[in-house]
C-alpha atoms as a PDB file:
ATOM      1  CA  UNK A   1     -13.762 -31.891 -28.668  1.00  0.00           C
ATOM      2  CA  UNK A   2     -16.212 -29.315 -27.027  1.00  0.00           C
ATOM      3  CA  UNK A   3     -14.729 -29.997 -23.747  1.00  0.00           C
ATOM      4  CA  UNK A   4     -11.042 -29.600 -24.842  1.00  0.00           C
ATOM      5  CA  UNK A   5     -12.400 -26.241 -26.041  1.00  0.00           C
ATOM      6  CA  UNK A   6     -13.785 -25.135 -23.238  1.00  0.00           C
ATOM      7  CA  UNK A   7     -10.276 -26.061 -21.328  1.00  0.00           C
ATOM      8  CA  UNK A   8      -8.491 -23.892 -23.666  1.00  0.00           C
ATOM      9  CA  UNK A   9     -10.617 -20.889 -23.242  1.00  0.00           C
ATOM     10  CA  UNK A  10     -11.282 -21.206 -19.276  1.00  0.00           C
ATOM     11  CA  UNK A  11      -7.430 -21.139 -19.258  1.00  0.00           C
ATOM     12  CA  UNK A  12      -6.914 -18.259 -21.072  1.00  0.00           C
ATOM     13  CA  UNK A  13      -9.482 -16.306 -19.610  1.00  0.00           C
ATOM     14  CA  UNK A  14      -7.117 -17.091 -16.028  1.00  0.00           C
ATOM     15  CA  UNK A  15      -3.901 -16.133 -17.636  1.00  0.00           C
ATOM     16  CA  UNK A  16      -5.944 -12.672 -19.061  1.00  0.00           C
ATOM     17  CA  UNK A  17      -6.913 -12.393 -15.253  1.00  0.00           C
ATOM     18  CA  UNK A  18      -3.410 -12.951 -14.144  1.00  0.00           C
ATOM     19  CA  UNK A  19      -1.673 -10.669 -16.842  1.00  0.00           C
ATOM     20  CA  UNK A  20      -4.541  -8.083 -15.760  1.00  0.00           C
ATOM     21  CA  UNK A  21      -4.142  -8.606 -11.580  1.00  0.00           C
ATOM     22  CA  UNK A  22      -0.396  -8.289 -12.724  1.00  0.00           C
ATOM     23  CA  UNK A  23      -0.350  -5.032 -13.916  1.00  0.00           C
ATOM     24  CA  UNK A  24      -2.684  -3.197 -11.635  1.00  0.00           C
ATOM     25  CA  UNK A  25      -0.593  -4.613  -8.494  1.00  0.00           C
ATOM     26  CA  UNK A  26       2.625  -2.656  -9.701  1.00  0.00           C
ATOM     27  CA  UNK A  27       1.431   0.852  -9.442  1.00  0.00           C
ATOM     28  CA  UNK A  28      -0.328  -0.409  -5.757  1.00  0.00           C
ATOM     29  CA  UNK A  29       2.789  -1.142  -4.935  1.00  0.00           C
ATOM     30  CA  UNK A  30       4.512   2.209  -5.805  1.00  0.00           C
ATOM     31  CA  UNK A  31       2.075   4.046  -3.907  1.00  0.00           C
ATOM     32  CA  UNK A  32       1.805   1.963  -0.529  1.00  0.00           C
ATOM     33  CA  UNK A  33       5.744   2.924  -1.247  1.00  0.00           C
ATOM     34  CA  UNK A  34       5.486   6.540  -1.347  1.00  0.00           C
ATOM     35  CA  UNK A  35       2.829   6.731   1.531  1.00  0.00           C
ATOM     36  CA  UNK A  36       4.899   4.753   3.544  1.00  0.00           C
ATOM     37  CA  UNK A  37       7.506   7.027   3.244  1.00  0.00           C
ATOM     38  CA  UNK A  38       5.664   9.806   3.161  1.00  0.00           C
ATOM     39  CA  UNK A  39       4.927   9.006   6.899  1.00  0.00           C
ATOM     40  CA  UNK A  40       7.811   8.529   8.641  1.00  0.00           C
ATOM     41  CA  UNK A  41       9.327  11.150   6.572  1.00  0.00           C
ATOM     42  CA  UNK A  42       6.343  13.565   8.248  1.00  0.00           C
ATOM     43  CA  UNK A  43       6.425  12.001  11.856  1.00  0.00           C
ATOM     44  CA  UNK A  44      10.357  12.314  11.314  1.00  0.00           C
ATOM     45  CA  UNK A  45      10.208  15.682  10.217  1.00  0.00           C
ATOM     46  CA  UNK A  46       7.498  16.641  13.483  1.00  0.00           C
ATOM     47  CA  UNK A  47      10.335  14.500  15.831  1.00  0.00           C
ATOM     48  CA  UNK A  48      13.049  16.567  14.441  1.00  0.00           C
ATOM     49  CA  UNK A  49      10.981  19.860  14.702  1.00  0.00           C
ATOM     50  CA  UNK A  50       9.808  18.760  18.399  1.00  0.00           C
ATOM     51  CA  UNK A  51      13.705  17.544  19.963  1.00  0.00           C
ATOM     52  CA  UNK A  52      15.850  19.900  17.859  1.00  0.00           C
ATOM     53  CA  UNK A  53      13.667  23.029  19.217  1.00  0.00           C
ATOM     54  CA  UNK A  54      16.016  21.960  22.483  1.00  0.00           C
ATOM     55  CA  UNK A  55      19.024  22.508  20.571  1.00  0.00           C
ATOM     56  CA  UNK A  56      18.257  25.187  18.378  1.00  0.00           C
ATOM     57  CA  UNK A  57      17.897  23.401  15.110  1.00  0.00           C
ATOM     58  CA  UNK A  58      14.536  23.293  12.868  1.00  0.00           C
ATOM     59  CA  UNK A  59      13.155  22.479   9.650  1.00  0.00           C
ATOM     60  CA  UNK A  60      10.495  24.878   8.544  1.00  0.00           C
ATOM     61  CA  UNK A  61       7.469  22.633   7.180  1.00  0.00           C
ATOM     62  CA  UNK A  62       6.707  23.887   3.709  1.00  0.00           C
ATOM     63  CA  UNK A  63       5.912  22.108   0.828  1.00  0.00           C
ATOM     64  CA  UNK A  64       9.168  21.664  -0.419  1.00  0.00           C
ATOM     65  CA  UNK A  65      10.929  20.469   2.672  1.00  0.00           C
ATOM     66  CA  UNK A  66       7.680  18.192   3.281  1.00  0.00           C
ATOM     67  CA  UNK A  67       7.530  16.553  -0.231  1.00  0.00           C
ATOM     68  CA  UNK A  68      11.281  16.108   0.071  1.00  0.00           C
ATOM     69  CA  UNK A  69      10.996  14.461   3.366  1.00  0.00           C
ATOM     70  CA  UNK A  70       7.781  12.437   1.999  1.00  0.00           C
ATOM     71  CA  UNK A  71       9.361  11.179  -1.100  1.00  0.00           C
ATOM     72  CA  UNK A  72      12.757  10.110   0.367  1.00  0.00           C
ATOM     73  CA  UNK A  73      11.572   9.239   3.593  1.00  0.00           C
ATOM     74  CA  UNK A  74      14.719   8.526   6.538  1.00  0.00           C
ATOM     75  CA  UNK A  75      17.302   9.947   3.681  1.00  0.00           C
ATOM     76  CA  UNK A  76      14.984  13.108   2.972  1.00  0.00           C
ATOM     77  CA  UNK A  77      15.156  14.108   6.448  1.00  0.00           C
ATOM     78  CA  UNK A  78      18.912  13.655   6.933  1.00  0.00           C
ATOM     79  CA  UNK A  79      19.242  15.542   3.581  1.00  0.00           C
ATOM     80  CA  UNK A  80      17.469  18.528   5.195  1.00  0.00           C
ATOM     81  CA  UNK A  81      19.614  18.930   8.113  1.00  0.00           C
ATOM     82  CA  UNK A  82      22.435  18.201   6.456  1.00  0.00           C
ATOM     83  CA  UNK A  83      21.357  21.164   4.055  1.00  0.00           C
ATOM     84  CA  UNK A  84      19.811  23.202   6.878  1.00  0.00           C
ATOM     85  CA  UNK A  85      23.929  22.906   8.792  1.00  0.00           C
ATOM     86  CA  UNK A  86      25.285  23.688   5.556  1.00  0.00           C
ATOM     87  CA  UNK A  87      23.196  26.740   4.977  1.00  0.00           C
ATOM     88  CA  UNK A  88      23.567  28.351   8.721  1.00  0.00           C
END
């Protein structure tokens, strides 16, 4: 009977370290997200900067075109020049 107990408990204690692992992996995985992102959006942003100087076209780096850019990554950055054509 005192085995069957211990059992019991040494299998709840995993699925409390399960449950636990769980919920701390989700927010991880948000922010390996956003900092993914958040670089190519920058190194995107610096590309864009660097080859559109050649053609005239440039995205000031401030914090709202660089959080837009970091957020939204690829899309930010095609947002911008979309918005940047838009506004000339």
């Amino acid at each position: 009977m005192e085995n069957l107990t211990v059992i019991i408990a040494y299998g709840f204690g995993l699925f409390l370290l399960y449950l636990i692992a769980r919920l701390l992996l989700v927010p991880v995985r948000i922010l390996v997200r956003l900092l993914y992102n958040g670089v190519i959006g920058g190194v995107l942003l610096w590309l864009v900067n660097l080859v559109g100087g050649f053609f005239s076209i440039m995205i000031p780096i401030n914090p709202i075109t660089a959080l837009t850019a970091g957020f939204l990554g690829v899309p930010g950055i095609v947002l911008l020049l979309l918005l940047q054509y838009l506004l000339q």
